[in-house]
C-alpha atoms as a PDB file:
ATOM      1  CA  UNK A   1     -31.267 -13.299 -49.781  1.00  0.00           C
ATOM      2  CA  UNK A   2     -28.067 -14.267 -48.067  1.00  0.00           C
ATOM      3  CA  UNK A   3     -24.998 -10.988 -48.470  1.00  0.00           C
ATOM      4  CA  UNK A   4     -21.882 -12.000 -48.117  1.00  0.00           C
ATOM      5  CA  UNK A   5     -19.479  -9.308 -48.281  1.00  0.00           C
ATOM      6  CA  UNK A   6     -15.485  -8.762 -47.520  1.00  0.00           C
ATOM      7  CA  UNK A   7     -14.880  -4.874 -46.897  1.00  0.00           C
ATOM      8  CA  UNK A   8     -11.800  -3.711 -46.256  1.00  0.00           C
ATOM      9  CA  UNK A   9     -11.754  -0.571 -48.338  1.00  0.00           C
ATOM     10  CA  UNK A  10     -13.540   1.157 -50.838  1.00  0.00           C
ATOM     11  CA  UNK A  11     -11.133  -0.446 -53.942  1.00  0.00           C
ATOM     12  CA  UNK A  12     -11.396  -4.073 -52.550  1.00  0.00           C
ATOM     13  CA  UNK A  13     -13.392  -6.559 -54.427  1.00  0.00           C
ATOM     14  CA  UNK A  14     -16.944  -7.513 -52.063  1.00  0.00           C
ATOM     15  CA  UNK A  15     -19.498  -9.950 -53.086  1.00  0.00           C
ATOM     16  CA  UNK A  16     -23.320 -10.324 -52.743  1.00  0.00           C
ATOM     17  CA  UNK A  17     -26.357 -12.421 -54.111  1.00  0.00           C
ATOM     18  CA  UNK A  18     -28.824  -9.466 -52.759  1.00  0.00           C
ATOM     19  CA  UNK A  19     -30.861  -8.631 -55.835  1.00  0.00           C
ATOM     20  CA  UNK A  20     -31.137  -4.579 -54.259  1.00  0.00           C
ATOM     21  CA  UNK A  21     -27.839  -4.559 -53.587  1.00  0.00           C
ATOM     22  CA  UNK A  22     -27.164  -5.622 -57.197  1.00  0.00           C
ATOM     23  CA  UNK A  23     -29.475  -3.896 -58.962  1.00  0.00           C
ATOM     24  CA  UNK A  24     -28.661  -0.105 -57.361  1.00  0.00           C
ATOM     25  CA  UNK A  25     -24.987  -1.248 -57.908  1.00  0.00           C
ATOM     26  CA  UNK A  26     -25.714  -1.498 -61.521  1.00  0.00           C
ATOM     27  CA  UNK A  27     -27.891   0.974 -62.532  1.00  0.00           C
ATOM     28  CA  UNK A  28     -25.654   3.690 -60.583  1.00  0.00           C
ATOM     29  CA  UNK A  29     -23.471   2.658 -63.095  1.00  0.00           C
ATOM     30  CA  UNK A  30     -25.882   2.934 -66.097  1.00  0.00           C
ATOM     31  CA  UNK A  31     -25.411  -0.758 -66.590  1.00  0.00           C
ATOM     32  CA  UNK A  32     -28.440  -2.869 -67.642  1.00  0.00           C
ATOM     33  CA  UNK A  33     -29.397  -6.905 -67.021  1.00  0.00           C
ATOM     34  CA  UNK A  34     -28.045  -8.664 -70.159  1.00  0.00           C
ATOM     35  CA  UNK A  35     -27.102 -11.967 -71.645  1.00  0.00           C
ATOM     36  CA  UNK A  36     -24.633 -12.992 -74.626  1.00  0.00           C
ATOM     37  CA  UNK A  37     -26.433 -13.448 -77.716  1.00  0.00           C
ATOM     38  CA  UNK A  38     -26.013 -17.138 -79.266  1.00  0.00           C
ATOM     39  CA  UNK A  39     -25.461 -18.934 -75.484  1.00  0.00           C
ATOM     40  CA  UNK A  40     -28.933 -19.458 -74.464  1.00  0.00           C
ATOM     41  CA  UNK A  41     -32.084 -21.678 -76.207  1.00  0.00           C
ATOM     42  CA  UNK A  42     -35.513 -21.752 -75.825  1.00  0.00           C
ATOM     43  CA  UNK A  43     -36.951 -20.823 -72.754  1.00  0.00           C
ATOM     44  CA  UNK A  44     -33.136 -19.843 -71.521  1.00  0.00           C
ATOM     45  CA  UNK A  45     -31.350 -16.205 -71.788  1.00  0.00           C
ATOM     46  CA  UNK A  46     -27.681 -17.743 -71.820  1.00  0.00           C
ATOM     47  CA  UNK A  47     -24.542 -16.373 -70.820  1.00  0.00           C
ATOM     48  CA  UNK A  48     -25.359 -13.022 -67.385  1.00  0.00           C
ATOM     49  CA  UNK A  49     -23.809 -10.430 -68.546  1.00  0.00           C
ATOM     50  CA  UNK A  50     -24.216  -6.601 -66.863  1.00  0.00           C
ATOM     51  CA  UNK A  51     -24.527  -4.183 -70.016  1.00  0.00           C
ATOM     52  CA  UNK A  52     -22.237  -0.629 -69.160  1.00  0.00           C
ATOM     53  CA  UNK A  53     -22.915   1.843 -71.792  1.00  0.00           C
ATOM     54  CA  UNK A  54     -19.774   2.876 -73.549  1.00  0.00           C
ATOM     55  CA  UNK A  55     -17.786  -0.760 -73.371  1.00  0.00           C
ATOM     56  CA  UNK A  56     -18.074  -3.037 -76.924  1.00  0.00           C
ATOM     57  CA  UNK A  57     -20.735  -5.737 -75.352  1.00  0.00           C
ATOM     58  CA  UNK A  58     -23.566  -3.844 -77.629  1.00  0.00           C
ATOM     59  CA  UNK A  59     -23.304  -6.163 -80.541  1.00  0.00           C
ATOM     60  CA  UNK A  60     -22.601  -8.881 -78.537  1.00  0.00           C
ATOM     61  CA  UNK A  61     -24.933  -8.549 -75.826  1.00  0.00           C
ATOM     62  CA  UNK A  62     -28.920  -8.529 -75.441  1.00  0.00           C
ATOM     63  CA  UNK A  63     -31.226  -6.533 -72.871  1.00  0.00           C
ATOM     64  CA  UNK A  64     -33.240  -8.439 -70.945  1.00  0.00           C
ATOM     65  CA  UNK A  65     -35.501  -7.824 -68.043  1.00  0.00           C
ATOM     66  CA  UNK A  66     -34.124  -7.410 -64.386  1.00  0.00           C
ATOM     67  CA  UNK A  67     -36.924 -10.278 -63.695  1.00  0.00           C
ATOM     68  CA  UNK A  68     -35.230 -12.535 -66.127  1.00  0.00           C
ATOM     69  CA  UNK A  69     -31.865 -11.663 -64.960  1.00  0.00           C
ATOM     70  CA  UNK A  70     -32.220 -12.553 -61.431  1.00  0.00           C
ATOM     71  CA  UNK A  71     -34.377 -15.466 -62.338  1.00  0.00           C
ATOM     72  CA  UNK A  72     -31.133 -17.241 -63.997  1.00  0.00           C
ATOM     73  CA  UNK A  73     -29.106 -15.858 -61.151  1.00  0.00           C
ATOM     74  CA  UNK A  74     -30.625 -17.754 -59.178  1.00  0.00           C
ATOM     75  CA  UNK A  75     -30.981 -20.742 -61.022  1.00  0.00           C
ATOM     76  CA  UNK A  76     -27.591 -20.881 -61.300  1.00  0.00           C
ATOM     77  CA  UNK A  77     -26.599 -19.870 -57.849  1.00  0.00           C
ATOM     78  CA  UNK A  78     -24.855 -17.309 -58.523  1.00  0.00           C
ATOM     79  CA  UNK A  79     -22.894 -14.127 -56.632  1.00  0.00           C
ATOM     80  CA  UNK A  80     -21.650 -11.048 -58.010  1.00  0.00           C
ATOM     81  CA  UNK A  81     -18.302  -9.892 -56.903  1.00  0.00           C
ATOM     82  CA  UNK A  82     -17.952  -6.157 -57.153  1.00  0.00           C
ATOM     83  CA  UNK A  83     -15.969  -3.039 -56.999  1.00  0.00           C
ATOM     84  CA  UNK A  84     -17.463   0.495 -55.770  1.00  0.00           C
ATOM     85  CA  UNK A  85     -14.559   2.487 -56.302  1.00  0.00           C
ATOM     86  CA  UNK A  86     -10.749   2.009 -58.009  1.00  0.00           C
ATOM     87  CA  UNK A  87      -7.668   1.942 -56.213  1.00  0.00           C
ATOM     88  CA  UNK A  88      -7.739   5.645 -57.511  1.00  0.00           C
ATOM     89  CA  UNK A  89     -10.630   6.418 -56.008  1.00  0.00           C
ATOM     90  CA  UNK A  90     -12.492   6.386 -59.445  1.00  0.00           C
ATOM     91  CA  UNK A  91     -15.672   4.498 -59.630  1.00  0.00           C
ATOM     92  CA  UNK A  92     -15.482   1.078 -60.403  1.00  0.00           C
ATOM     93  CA  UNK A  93     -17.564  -0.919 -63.203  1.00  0.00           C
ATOM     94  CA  UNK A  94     -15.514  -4.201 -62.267  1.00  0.00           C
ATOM     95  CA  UNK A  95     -17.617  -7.680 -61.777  1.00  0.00           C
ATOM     96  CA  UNK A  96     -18.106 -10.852 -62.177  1.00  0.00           C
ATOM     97  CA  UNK A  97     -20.316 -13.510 -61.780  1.00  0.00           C
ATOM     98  CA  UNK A  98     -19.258 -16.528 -59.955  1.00  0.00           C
ATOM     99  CA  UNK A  99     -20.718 -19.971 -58.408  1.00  0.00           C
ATOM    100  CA  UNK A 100     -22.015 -19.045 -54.887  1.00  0.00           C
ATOM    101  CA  UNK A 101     -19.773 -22.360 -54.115  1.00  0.00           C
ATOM    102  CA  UNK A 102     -16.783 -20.414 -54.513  1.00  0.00           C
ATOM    103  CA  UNK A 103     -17.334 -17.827 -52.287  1.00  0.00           C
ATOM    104  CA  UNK A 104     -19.324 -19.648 -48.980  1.00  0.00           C
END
């Protein structure tokens, strides 16, 4: 898988479509994969969504498996851009999914 990442420092928003990179990301974080209930149909898990425990997603959002996650990821050519750390130096749960157009 293709990484494309912009590092300055620590607080500075980087992006990747490397499914290890992603993953240990997450679950560092305690997130899980998830989608938005209601957005997908048969045969298709909607809406991405990362899961962090503690935020209001849990009636909103659905566990799914990391297989299924990174099997629409890709479908959709999609990166994730990330934050490890806050301008604070706290660690950061900020991300989003975006087109891998936007960021090549």
């Amino acid at each position: 898988m293709p990484s494309t990442k912009t590092k300055h420092t620590s607080h500075t928003s980087q992006t990747t479509t490397d499914h290890n990179q992603i993953r240990k990301w997450a679950e560092s974080r305690g997130a899980k994969p998830s989608c938005v209930r209601g957005t997908g149909g048969k045969n298709d898990v909607g809406m991405l969504r990362l899961d962090f425990p503690g935020y209001t997603g849990e009636d909103e959002l659905q566990p799914i498996s990391w297989d299924d996650w990174f099997d629409k990821f890709e479908e959709r050519k999609l990166a994730l851009v990330y934050q490890e750390e806050t301008a604070g130096g706290e660690k950061s749960n900020f991300n989003k999914l975006v087109s891998r157009e936007n960021v090549e």
